[in-house]
Protein backbone atom coordinates (compact mmCIF):
# COMPACT_ATOMS: atom_id res chain seq x y z
CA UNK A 1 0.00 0.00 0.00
CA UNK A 2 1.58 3.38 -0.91
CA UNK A 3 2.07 6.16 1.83
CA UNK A 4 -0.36 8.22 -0.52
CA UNK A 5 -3.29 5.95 -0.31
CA UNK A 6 -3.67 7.00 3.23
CA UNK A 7 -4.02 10.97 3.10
CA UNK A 8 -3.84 11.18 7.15
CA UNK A 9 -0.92 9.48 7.77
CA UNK A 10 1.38 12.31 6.63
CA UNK A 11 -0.19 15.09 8.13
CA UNK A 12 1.56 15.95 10.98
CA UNK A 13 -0.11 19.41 11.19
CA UNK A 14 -3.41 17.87 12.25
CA UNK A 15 -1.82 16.84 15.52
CA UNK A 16 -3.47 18.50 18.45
CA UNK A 17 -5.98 20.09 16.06
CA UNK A 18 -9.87 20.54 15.97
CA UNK A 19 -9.98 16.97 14.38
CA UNK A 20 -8.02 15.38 17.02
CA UNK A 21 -10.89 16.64 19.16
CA UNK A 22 -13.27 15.09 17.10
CA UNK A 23 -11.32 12.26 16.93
CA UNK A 24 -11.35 12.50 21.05
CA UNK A 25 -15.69 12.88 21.47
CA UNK A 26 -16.18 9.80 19.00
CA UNK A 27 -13.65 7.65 21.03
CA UNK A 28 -15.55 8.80 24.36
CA UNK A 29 -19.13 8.27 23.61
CA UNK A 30 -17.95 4.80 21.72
CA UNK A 31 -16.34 3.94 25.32
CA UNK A 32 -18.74 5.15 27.28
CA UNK A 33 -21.38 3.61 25.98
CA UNK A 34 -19.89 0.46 26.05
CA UNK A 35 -18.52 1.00 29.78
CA UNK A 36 -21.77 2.20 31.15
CA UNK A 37 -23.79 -0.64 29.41
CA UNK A 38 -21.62 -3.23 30.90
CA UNK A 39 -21.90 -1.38 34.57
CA UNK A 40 -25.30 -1.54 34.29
CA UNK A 41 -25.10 -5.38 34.69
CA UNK A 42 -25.42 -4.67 38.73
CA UNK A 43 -28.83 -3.19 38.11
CA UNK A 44 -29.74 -6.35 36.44
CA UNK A 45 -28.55 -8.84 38.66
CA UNK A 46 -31.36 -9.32 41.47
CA UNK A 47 -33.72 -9.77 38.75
CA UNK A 48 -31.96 -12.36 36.49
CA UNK A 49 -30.96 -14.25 39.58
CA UNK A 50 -34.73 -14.03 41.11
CA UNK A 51 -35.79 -15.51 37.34
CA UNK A 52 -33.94 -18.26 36.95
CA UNK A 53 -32.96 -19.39 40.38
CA UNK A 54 -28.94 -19.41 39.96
CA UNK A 55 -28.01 -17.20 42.75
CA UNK A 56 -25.91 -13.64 42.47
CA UNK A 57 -22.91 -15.73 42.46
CA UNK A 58 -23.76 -17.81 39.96
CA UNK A 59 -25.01 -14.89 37.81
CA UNK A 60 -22.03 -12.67 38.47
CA UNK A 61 -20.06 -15.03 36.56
CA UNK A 62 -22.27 -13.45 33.60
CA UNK A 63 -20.28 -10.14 33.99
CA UNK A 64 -17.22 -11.92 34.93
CA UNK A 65 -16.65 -13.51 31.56
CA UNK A 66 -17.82 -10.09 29.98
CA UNK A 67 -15.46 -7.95 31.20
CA UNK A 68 -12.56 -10.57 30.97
CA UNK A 69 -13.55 -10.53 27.60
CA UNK A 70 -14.03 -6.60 27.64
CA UNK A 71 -10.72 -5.98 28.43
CA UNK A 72 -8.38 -9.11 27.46
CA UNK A 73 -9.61 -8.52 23.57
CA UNK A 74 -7.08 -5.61 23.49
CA UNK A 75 -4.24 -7.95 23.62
CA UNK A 76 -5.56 -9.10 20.30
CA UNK A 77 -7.06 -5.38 18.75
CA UNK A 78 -4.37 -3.49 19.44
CA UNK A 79 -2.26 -5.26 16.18
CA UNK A 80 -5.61 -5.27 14.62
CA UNK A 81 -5.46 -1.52 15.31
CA UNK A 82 -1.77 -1.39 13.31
CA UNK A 83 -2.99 -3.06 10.14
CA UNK A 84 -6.78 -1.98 9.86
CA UNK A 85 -7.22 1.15 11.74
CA UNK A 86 -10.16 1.77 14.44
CA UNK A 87 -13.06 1.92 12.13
CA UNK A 88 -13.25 -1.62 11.57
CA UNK A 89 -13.20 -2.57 14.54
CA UNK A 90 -15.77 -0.38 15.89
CA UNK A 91 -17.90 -1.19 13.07
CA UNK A 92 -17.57 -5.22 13.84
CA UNK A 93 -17.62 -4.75 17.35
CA UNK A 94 -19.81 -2.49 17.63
CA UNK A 95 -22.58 -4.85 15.76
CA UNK A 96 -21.51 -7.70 18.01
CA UNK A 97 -21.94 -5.27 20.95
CA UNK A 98 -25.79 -4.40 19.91
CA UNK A 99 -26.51 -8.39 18.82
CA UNK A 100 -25.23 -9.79 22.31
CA UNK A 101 -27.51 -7.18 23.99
CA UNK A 102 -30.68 -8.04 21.77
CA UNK A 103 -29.49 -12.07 22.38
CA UNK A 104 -29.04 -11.54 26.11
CA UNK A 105 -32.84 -10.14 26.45
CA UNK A 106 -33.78 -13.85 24.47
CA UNK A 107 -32.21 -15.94 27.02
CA UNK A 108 -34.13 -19.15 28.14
CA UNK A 109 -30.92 -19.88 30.57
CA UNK A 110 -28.41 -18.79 32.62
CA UNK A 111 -25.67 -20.41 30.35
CA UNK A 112 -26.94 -19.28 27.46
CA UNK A 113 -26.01 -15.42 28.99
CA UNK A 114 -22.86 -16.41 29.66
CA UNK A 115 -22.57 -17.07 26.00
CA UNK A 116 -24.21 -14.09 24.24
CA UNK A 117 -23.68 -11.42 26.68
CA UNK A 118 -19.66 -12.66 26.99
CA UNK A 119 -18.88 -13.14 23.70
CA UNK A 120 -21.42 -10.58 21.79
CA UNK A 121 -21.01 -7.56 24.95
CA UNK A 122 -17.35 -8.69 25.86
CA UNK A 123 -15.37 -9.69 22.84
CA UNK A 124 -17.57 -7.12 20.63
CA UNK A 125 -16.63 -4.27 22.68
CA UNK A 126 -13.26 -5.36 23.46
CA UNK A 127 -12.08 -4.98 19.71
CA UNK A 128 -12.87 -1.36 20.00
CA UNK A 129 -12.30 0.49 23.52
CA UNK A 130 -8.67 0.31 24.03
CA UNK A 131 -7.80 0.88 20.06
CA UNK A 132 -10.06 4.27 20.59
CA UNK A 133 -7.84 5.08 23.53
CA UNK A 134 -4.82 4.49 21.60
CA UNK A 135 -5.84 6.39 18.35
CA UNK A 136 -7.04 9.00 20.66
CA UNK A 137 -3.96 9.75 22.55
CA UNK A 138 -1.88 9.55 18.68
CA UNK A 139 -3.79 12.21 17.74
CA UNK A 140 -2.13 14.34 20.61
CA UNK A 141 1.20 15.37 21.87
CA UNK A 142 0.69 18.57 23.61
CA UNK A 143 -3.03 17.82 24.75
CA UNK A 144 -2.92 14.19 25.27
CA UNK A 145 -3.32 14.25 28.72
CA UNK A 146 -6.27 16.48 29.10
CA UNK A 147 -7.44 14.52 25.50
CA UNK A 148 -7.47 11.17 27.73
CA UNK A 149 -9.22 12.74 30.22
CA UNK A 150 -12.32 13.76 27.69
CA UNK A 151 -12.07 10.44 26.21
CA UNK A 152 -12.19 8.71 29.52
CA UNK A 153 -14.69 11.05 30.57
CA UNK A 154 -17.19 9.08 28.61
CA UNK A 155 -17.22 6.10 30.46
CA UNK A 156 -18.28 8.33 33.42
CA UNK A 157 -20.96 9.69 31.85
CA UNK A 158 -22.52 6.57 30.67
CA UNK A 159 -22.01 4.96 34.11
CA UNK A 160 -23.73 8.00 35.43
CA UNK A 161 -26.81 7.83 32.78
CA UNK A 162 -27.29 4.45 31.79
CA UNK A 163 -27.48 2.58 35.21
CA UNK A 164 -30.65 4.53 36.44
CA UNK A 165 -31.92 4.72 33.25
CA UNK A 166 -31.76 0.66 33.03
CA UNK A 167 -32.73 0.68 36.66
CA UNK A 168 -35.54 2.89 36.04
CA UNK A 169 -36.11 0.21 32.54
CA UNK A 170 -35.84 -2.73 34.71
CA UNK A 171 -38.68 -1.73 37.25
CA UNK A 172 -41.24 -0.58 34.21
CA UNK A 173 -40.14 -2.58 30.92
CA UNK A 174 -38.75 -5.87 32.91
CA UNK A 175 -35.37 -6.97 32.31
CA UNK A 176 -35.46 -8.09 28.97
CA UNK A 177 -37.00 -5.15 27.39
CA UNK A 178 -34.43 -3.30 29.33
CA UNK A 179 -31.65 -4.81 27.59
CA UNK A 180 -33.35 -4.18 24.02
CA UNK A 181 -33.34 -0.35 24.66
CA UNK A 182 -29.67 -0.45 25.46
CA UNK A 183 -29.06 -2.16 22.02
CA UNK A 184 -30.84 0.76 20.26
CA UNK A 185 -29.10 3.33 22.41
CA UNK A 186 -25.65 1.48 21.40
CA UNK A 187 -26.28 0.71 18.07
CA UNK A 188 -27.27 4.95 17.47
CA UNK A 189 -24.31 6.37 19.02
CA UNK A 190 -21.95 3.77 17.36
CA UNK A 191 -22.81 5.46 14.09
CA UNK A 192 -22.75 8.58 15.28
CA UNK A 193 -18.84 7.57 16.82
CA UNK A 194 -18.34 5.88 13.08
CA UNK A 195 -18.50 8.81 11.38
CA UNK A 196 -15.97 10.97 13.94
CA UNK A 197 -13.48 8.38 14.82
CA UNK A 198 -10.41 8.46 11.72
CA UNK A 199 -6.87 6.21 11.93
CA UNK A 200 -3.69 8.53 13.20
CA UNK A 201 -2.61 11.34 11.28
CA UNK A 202 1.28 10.60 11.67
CA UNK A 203 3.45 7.67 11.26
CA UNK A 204 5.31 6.07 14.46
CA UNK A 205 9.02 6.47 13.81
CA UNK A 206 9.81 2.83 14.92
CA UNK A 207 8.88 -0.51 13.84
CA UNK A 208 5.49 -1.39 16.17
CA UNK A 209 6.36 -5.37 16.81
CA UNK A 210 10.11 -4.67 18.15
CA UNK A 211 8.60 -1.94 19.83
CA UNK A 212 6.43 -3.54 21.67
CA UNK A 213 9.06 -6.57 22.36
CA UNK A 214 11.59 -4.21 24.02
CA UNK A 215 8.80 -2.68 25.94
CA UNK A 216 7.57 -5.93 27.07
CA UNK A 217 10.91 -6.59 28.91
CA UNK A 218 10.86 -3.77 30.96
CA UNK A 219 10.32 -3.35 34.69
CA UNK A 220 8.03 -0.37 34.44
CA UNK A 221 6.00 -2.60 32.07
CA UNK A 222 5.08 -5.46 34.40
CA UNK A 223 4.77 -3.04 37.38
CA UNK A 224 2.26 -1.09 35.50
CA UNK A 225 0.59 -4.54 33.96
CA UNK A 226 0.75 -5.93 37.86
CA UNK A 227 -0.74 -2.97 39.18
CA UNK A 228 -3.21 -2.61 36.91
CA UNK A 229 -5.01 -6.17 37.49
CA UNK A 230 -4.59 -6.05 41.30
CA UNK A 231 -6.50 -2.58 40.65
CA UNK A 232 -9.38 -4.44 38.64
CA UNK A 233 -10.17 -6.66 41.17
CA UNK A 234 -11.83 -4.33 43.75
CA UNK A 235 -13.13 -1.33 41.27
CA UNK A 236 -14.41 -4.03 38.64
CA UNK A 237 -16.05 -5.82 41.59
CA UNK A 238 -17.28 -2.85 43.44
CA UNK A 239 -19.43 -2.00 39.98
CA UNK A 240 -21.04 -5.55 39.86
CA UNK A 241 -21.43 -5.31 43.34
CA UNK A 242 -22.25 -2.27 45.47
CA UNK A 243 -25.76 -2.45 44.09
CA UNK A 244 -26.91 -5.34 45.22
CA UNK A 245 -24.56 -5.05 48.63
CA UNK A 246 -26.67 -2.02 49.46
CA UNK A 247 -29.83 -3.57 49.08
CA UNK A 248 -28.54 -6.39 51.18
CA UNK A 249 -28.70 -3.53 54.47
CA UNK A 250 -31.87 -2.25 53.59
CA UNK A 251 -31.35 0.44 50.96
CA UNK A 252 -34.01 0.98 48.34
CA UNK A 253 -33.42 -0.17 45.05
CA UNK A 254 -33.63 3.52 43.20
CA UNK A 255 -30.97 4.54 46.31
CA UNK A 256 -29.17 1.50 45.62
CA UNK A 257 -28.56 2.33 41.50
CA UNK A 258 -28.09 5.86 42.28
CA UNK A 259 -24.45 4.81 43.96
CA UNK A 260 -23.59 4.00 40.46
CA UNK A 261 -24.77 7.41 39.53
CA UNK A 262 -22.41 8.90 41.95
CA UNK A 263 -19.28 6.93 41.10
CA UNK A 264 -20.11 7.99 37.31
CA UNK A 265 -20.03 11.45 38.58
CA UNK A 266 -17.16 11.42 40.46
CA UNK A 267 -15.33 9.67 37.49
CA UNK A 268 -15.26 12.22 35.75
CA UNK A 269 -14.03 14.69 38.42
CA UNK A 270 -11.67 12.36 38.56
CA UNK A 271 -10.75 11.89 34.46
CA UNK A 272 -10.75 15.91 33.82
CA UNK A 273 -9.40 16.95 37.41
CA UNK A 274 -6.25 14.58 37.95
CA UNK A 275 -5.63 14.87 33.94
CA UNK A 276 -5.73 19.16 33.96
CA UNK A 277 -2.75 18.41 36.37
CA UNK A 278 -0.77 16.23 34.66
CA UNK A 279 2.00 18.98 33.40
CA UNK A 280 2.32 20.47 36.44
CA UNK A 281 2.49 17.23 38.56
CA UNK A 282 3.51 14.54 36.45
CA UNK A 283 0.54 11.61 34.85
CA UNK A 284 2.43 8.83 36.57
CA UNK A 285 2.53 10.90 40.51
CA UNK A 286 -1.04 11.42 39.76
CA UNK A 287 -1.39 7.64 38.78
CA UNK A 288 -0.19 6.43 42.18
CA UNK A 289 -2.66 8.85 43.66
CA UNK A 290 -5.87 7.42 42.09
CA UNK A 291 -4.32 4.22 43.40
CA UNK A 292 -3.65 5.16 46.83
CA UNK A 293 -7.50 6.44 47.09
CA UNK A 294 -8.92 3.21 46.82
CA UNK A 295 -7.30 1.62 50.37
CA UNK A 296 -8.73 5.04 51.84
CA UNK A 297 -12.00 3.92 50.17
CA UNK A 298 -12.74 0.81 51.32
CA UNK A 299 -11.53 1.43 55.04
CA UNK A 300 -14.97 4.24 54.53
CA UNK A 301 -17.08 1.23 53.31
CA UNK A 302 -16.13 -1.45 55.56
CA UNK A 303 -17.55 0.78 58.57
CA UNK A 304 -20.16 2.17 56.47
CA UNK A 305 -22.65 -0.50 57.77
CA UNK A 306 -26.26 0.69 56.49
CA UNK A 307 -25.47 4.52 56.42
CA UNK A 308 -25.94 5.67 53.22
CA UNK A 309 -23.90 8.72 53.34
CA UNK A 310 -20.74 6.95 54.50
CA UNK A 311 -21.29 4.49 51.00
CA UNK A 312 -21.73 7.71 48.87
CA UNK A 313 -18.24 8.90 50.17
CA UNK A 314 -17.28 5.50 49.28
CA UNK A 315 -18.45 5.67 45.91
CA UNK A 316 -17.53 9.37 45.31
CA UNK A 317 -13.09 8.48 46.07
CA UNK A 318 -14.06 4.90 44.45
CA UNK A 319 -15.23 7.44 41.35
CA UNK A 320 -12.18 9.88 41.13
CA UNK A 321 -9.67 7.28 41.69
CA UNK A 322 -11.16 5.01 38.86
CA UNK A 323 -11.50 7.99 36.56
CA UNK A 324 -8.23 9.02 37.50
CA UNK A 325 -6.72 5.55 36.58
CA UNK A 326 -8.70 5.27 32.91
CA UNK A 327 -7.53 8.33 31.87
CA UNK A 328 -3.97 8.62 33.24
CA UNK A 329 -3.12 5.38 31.93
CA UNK A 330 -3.41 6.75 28.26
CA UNK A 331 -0.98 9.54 28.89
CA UNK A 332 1.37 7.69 31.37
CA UNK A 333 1.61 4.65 29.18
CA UNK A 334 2.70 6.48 25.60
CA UNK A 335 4.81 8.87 28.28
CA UNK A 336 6.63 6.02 29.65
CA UNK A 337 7.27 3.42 26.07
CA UNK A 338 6.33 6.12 23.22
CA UNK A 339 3.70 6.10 20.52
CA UNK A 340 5.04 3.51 18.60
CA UNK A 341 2.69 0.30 19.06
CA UNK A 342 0.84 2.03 21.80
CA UNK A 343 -2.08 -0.21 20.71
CA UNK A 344 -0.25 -3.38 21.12
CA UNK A 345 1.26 -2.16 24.21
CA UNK A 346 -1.91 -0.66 25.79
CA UNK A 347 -3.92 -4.30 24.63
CA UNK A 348 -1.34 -6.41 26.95
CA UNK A 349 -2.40 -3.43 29.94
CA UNK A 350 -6.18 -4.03 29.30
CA UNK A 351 -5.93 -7.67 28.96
CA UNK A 352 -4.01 -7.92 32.84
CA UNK A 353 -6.80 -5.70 33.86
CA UNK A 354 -9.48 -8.02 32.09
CA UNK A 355 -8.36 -11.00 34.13
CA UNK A 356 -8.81 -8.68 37.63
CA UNK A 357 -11.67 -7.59 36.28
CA UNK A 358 -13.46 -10.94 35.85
CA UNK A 359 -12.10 -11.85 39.24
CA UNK A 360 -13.53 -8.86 41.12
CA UNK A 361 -17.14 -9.71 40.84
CA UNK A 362 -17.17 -13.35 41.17
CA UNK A 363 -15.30 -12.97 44.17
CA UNK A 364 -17.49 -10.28 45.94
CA UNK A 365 -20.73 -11.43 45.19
CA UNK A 366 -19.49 -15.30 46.26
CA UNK A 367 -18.07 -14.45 49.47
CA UNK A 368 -21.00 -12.66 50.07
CA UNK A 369 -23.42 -15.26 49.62
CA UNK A 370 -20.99 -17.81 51.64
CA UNK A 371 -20.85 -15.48 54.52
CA UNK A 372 -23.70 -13.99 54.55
CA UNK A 373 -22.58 -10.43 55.24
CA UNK A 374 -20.31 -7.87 53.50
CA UNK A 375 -17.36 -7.31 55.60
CA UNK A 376 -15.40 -10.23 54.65
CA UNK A 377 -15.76 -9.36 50.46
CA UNK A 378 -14.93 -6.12 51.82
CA UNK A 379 -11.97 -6.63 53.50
CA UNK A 380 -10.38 -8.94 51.15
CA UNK A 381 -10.89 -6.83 47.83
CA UNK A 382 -9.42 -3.59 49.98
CA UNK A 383 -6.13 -5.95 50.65
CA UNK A 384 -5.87 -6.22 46.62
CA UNK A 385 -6.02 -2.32 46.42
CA UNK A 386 -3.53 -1.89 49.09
CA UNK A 387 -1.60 -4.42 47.20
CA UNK A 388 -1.77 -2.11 43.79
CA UNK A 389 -0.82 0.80 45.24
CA UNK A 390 1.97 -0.43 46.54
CA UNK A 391 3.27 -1.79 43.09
CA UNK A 392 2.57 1.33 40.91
CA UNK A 393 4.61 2.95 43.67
CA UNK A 394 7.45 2.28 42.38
CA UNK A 395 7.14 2.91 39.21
CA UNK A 396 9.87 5.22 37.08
CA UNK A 397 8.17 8.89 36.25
CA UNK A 398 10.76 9.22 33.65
CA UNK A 399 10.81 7.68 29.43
CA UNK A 400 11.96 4.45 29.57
CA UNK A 401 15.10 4.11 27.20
CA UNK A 402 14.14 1.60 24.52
CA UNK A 403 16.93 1.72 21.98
CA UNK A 404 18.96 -1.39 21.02
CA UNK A 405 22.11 -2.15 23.12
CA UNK A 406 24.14 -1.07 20.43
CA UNK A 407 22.22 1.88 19.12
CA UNK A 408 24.00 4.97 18.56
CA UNK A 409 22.31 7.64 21.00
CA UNK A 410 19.91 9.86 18.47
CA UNK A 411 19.33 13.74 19.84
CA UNK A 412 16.56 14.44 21.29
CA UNK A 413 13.73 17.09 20.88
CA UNK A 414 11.84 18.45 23.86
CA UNK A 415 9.74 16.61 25.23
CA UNK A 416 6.56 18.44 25.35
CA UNK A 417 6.74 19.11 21.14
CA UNK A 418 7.42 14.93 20.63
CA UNK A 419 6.42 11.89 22.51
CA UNK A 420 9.25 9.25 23.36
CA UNK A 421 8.75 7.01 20.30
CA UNK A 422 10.33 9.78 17.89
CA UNK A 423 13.84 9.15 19.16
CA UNK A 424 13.46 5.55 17.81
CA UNK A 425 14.99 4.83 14.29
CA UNK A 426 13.23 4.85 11.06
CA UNK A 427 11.83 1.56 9.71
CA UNK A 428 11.77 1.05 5.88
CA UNK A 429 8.97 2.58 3.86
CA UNK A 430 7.48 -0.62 3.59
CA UNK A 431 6.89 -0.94 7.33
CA UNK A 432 5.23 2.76 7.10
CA UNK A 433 3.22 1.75 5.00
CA UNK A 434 1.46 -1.21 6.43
């Protein structure tokens, strides 16, 4: 494929411009639809349990697989992202998104969800969200960090709108109906995303598989990968399960969804807040601060008992420090390794979170039901966020030199004009070109 087939990828000038923006609101309302549909699933829980008589463990293992799925699919998008560009894969998983939703709402059994909703709602949207946070942050060098926080800023949102909205769905329509109206809601604003979201305007100046190898062999990689599943296993498990654990001490169900609500919110406080300081503080200072919030968090809920107050300040640092960990990640990780194969690179982060994330809920909702109180799911899933801080403590705030052993040392531009990847060398045109 010649370089001139592909207009975009040699216009530099378009970086940071109003079509990186563009670029920016298609990637967050693709994510955030997908995010807030799949946090939603608490909302739906009590019912589908109640209906066919599996228990919210058993259930939970519904979301589980979903957002294993949901995240884990970027280990295998992000080279999809090199070769096709984003469109295609929002456009396939996108549809696969909207048919697991209209499949899930056809269910006869439990199994059958596990299925549909993993495959269709997990896979589907897992070929698309962390490529739109990639492209998204290649469009930016100057603005990425605040351009994170706007795409990660949709996630909030739908978190914030969705779950009443399918709470408020579930309690007139029923649960099935419920799940049709969030295919129609999906399937409108992936077209609208479609039409906004366009492959990276420049061309990474090294070769995106040897990249990714050398980056792959580096300590800050594995903390960050490390630190980033321990952190999956309490927030990802705290979505699926704070609904249901406040109905279990006597909170209404409309109170109950409305936590959800609030940790929307506060994600984005969180997402545009921790983000507008990232120049001044550093994205990977601020990183270990969205970490360190969650121990402070669940220390809140654990003596939160029934008081509903004490669970919204729960949900509200649960909120900022989640939102603060989405959208940091796309500015620390390009910060730390460069642009070059951020997809790949940021597909092996998501798929380490996936497999916290499918832990999280399974593990909440089961010790739950075992011990027949909260406190003990508590406890244990605030030892895992201790445990995450700790590792992204110690990681470097500085590039992380990637050059071959025997490279000679190329100069350097300032770092606030060029991300890291542009003191890698050249590959041959043919690699540009693919």
């Amino acid at each position: 494929m010649a370089l001139t087939s592909a207009p975009l990828a040699s216009r530099p000038e378009l970086i940071d411009s109003w079509r990186a923006w563009l670029v920016a609101v298609g990637a967050g309302l693709s994510c955030g639809v997908a995010f807030g549909t799949i946090y939603t699933f608490g909302a739906f829980i009590e019912s589908m349990s109640a209906e066919f008589g599996t228990g919210q463990g058993g259930t939970s293992v519904m979301i589980g697989i979903a957002t294993l799925l949901f995240f884990s699919t970027g280990i295998i998008s992000g080279p999809l992202l090199h070769r096709l560009g984003p469109r295609p894969l929002l456009a396939v998983g996108g549809t696969m998104f909207v048919a697991g939703l209209v499949l899930t709402s056809a269910v006869s059994q439990i199994s059958h969800g596990y299925v549909v909703y993993g495959i269709g709602c997990g896979f589907g949207a897992g070929l698309f969200v962390s490529p739109l946070f990639a492209t998204a942050a290649s469009w930016f060098v100057r603005n990425r960090a605040v351009s994170q926080g706007l795409v990660a800023t949709g996630p909030g949102l739908g978190t914030m709108f969705l779950v009443p909205l399918a709470e408020r769905m579930i309690e007139i329509l029923g649960w099935r109906e419920a799940f049709r109206w969030l295919a129609v809601i999906a399937a409108v604003t992936f077209v609208v995303c479609f039409v906004l979201v366009r492959r990276t305007p420049i061309v990474a100046t090294a070769h995106p598989r040897e990249h990714v190898r050398r980056v792959c062999r580096t300590k800050a990689f594995w903390l960050l990968t490390i630190g980033s599943a321990l952190f999956a296993v309490p927030v990802i498990g705290s979505l699926a399960a704070i609904i249901p654990f406040a109905r279990s001490v006597g909170i209404s169900a409309s109170a109950a969804a409305l936590l959800l609500s609030v940790v929307g919110g506060a994600s984005i406080v969180g997402r545009l807040l921790l983000t507008s300081f990232a120049r001044a503080l550093g994205s990977v200072r601020l990183l270990t601060i969205s970490f360190g919030m969650l121990p402070v968090a669940y220390v809140i809920w654990f003596f939160a008992s029934d008081r509903y107050w004490q669970i919204v300040v729960f949900a509200v640092l649960l909120g900022v420090g989640y939102g603060g960990f989405v959208a940091l990640q796309g500015d620390v990780t390009p910060h730390l390794f460069g642009v070059a194969g951020i997809g790949s690179v940021l597909g092996r982060l998501f798929f380490c979170y996936g497999i916290g994330s499918m832990v999280g809920p399974i593990l909440m909702l089961t010790m739950q039901e075992q011990t027949g109180g909260t406190l003990v799911p508590i406890a244990v899933v605030a030892v895992f966020a201790l445990a995450g801080t700790l590792v992204i403590s110690r990681l470097t705030r500085d590039p992380v030199p990637l050059e071959p052993p025997d490279a000679a040392p190329a100069p350097r531009v300032p770092s606030q004009l060029s991300p890291p990847s542009v003191w890698m060398p050249v590959p041959a045109s043919s690699d540009i070109a693919r």
